[in-house]
PDB file of N, CA and C in Angstrom:
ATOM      1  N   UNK A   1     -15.459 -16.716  13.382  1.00  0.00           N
ATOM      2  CA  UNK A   1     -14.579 -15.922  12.515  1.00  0.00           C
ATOM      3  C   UNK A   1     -14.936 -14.438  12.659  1.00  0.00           C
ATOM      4  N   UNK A   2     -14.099 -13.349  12.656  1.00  0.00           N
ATOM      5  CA  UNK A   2     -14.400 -12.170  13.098  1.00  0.00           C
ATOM      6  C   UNK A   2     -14.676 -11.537  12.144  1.00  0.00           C
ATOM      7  N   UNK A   3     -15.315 -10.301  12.104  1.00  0.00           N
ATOM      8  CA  UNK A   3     -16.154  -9.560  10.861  1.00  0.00           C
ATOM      9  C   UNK A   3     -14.658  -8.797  10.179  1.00  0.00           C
ATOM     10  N   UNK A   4     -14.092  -9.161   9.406  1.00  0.00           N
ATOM     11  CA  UNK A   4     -13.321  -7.546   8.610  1.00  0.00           C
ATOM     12  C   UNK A   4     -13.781  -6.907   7.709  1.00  0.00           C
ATOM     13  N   UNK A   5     -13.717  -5.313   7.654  1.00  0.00           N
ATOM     14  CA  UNK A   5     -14.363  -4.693   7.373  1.00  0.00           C
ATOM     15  C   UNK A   5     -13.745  -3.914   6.131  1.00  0.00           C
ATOM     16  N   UNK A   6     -14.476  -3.801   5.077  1.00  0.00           N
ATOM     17  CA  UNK A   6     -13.851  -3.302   3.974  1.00  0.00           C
ATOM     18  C   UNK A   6     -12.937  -2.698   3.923  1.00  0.00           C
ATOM     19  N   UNK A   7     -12.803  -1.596   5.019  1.00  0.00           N
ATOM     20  CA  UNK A   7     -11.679  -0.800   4.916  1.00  0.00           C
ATOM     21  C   UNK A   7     -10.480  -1.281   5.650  1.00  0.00           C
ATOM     22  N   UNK A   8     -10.545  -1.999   6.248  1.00  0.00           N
ATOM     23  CA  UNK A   8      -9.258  -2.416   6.513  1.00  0.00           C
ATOM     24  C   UNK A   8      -9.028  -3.323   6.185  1.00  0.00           C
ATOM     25  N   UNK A   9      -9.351  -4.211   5.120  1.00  0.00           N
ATOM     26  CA  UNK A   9      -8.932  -4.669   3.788  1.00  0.00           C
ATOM     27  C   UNK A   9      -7.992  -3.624   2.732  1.00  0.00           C
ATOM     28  N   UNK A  10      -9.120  -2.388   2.637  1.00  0.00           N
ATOM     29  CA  UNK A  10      -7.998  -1.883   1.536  1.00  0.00           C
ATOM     30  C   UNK A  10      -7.130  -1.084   1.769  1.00  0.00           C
ATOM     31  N   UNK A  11      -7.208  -0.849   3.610  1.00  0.00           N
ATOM     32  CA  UNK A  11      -5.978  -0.026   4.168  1.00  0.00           C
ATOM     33  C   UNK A  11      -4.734  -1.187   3.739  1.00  0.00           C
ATOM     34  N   UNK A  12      -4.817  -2.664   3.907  1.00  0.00           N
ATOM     35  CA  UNK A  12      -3.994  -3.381   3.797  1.00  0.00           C
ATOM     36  C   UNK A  12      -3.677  -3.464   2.454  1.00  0.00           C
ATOM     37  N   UNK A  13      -4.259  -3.494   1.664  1.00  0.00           N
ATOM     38  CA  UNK A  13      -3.714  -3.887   0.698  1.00  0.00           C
ATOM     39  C   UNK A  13      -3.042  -2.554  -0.320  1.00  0.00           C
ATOM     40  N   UNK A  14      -3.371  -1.093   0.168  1.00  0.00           N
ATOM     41  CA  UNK A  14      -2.979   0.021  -0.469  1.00  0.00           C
ATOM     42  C   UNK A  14      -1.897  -0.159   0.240  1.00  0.00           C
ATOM     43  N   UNK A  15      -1.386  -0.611   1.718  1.00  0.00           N
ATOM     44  CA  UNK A  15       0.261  -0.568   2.040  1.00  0.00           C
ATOM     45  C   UNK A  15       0.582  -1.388   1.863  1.00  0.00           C
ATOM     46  N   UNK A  16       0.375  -2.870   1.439  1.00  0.00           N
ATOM     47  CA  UNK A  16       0.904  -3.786   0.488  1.00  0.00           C
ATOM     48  C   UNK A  16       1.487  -3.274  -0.454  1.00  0.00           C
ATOM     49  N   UNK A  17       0.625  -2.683  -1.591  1.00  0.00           N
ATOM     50  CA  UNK A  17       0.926  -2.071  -2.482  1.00  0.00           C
ATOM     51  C   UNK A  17       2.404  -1.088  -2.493  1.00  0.00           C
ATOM     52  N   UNK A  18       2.067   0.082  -1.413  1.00  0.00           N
ATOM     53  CA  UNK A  18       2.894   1.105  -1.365  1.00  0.00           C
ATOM     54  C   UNK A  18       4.117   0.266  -0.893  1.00  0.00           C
ATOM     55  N   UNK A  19       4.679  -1.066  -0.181  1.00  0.00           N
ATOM     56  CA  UNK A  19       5.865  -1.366  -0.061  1.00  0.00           C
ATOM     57  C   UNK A  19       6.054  -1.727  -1.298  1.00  0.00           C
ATOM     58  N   UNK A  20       5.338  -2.752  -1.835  1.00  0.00           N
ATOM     59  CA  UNK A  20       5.858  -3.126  -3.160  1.00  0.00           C
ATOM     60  C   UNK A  20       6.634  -2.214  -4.325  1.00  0.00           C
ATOM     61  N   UNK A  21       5.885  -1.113  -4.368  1.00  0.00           N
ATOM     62  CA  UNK A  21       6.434   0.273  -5.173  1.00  0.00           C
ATOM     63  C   UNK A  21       7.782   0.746  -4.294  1.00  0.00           C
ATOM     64  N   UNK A  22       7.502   1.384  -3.452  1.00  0.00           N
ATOM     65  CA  UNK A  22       8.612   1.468  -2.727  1.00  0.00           C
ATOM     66  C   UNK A  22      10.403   0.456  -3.104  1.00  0.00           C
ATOM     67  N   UNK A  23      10.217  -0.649  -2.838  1.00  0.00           N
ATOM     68  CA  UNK A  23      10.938  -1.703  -3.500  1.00  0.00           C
ATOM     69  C   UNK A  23      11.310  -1.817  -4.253  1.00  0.00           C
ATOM     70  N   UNK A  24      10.050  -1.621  -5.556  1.00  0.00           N
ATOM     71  CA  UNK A  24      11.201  -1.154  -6.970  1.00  0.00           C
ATOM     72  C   UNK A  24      11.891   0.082  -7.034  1.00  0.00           C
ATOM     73  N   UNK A  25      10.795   1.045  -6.405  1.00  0.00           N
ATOM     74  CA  UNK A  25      12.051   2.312  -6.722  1.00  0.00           C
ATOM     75  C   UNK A  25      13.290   2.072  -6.315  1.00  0.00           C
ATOM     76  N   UNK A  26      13.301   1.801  -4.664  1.00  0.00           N
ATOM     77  CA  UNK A  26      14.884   1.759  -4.250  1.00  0.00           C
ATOM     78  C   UNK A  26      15.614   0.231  -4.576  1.00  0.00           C
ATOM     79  N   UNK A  27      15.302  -0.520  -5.417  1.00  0.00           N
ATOM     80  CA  UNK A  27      15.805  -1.404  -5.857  1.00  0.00           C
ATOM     81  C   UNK A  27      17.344  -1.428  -5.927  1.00  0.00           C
ATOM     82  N   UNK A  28      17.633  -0.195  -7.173  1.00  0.00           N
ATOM     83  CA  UNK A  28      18.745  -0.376  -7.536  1.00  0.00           C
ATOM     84  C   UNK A  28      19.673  -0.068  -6.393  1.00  0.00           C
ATOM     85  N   UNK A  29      19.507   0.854  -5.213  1.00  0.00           N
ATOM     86  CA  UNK A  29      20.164   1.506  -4.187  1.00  0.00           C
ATOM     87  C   UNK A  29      19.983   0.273  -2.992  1.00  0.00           C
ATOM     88  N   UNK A  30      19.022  -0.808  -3.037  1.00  0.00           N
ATOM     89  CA  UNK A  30      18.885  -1.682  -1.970  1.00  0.00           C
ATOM     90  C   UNK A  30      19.909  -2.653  -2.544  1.00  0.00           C
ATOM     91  N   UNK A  31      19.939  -2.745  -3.818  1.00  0.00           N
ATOM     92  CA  UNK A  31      20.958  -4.082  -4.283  1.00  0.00           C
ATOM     93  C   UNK A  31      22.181  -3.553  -3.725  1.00  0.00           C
ATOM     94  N   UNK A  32      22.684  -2.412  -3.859  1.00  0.00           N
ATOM     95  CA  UNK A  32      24.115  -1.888  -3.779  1.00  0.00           C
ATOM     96  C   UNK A  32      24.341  -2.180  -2.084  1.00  0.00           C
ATOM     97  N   UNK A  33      23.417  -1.727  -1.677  1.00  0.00           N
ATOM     98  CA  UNK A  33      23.462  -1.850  -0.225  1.00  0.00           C
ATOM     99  C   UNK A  33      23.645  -3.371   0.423  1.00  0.00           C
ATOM    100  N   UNK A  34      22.686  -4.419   0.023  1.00  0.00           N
ATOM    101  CA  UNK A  34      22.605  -5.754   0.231  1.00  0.00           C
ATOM    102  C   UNK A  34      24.037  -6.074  -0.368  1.00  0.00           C
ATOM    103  N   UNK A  35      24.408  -5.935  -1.695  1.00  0.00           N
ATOM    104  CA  UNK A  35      25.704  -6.332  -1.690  1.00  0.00           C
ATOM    105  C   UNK A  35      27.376  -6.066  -0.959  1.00  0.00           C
ATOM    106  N   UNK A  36      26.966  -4.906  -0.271  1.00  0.00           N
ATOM    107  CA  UNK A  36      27.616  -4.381   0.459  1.00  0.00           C
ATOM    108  C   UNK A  36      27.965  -4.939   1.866  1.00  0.00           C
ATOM    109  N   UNK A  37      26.404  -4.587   2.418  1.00  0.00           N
ATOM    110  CA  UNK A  37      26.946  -5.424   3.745  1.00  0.00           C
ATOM    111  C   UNK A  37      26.921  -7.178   3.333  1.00  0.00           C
ATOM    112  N   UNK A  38      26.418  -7.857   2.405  1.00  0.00           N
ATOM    113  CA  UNK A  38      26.971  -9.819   2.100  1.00  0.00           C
ATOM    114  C   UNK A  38      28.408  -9.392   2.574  1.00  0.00           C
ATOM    115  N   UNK A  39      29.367  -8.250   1.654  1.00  0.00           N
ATOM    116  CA  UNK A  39      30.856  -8.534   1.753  1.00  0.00           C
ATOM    117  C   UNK A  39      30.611  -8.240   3.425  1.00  0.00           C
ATOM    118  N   UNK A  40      30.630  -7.316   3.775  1.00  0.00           N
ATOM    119  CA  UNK A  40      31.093  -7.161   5.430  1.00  0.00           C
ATOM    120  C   UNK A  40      30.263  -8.460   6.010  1.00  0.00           C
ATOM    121  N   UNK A  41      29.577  -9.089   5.909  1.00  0.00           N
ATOM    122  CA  UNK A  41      28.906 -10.146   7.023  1.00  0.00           C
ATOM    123  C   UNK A  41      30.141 -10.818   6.508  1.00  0.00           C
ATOM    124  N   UNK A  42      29.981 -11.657   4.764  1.00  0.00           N
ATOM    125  CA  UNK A  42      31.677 -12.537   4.506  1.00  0.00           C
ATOM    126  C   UNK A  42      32.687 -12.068   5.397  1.00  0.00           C
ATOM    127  N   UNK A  43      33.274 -10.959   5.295  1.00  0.00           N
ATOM    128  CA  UNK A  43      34.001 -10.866   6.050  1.00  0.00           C
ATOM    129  C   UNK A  43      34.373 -10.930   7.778  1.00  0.00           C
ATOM    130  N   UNK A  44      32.682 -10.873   8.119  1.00  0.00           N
ATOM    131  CA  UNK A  44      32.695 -11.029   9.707  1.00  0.00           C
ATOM    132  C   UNK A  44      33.445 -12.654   9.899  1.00  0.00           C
ATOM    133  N   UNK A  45      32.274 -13.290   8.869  1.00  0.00           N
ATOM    134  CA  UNK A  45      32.577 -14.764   8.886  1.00  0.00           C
ATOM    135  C   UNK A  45      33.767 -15.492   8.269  1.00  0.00           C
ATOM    136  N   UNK A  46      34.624 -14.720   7.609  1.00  0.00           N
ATOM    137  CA  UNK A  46      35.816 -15.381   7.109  1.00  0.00           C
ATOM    138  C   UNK A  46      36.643 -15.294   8.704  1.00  0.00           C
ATOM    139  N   UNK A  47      36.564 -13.785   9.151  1.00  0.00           N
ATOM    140  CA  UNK A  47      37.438 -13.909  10.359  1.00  0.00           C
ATOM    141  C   UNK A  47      37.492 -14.474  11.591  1.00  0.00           C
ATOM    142  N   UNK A  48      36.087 -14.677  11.907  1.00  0.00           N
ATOM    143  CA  UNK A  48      35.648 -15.319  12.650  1.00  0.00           C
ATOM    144  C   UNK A  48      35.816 -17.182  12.902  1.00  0.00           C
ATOM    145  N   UNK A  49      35.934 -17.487  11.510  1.00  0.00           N
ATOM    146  CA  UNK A  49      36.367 -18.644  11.015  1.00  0.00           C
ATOM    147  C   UNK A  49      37.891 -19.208  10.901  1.00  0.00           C
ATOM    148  N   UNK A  50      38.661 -18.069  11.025  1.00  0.00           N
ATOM    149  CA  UNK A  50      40.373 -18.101  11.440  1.00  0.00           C
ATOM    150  C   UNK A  50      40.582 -18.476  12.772  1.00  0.00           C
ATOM    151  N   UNK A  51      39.928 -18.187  14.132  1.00  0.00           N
ATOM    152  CA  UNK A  51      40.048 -18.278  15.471  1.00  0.00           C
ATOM    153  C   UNK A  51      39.683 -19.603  15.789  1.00  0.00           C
ATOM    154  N   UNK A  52      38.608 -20.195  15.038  1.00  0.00           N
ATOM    155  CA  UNK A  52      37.911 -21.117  15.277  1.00  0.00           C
ATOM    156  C   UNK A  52      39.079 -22.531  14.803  1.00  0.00           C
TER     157      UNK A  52
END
């Protein structure tokens, strides 16, 4: 098993951290977005589903 070394333990886990924060902030602007492109993928796949 290989030695890890304190600090890159808490390099990992301070950018663990910093996505997690990250995430909530843009939460409300990632939902809008995620709901946005669901409709355009639905829609790739509704049309896509007419040919077929």
């Amino acid at each position: 098993m290989p030695y890890i070394s304190l600090e890159s333990v808490l390099v990992r886990a301070a950018l663990l951290l910093a996505t997690i924060l990250t995430d909530i902030i843009l939460a409300d602007s990632l939902r809008i977005t995620n709901s946005a492109l669901a409709k355009f993928v639905d829609g790739i796949v509704d049309s896509s589903s007419c040919y077929s």
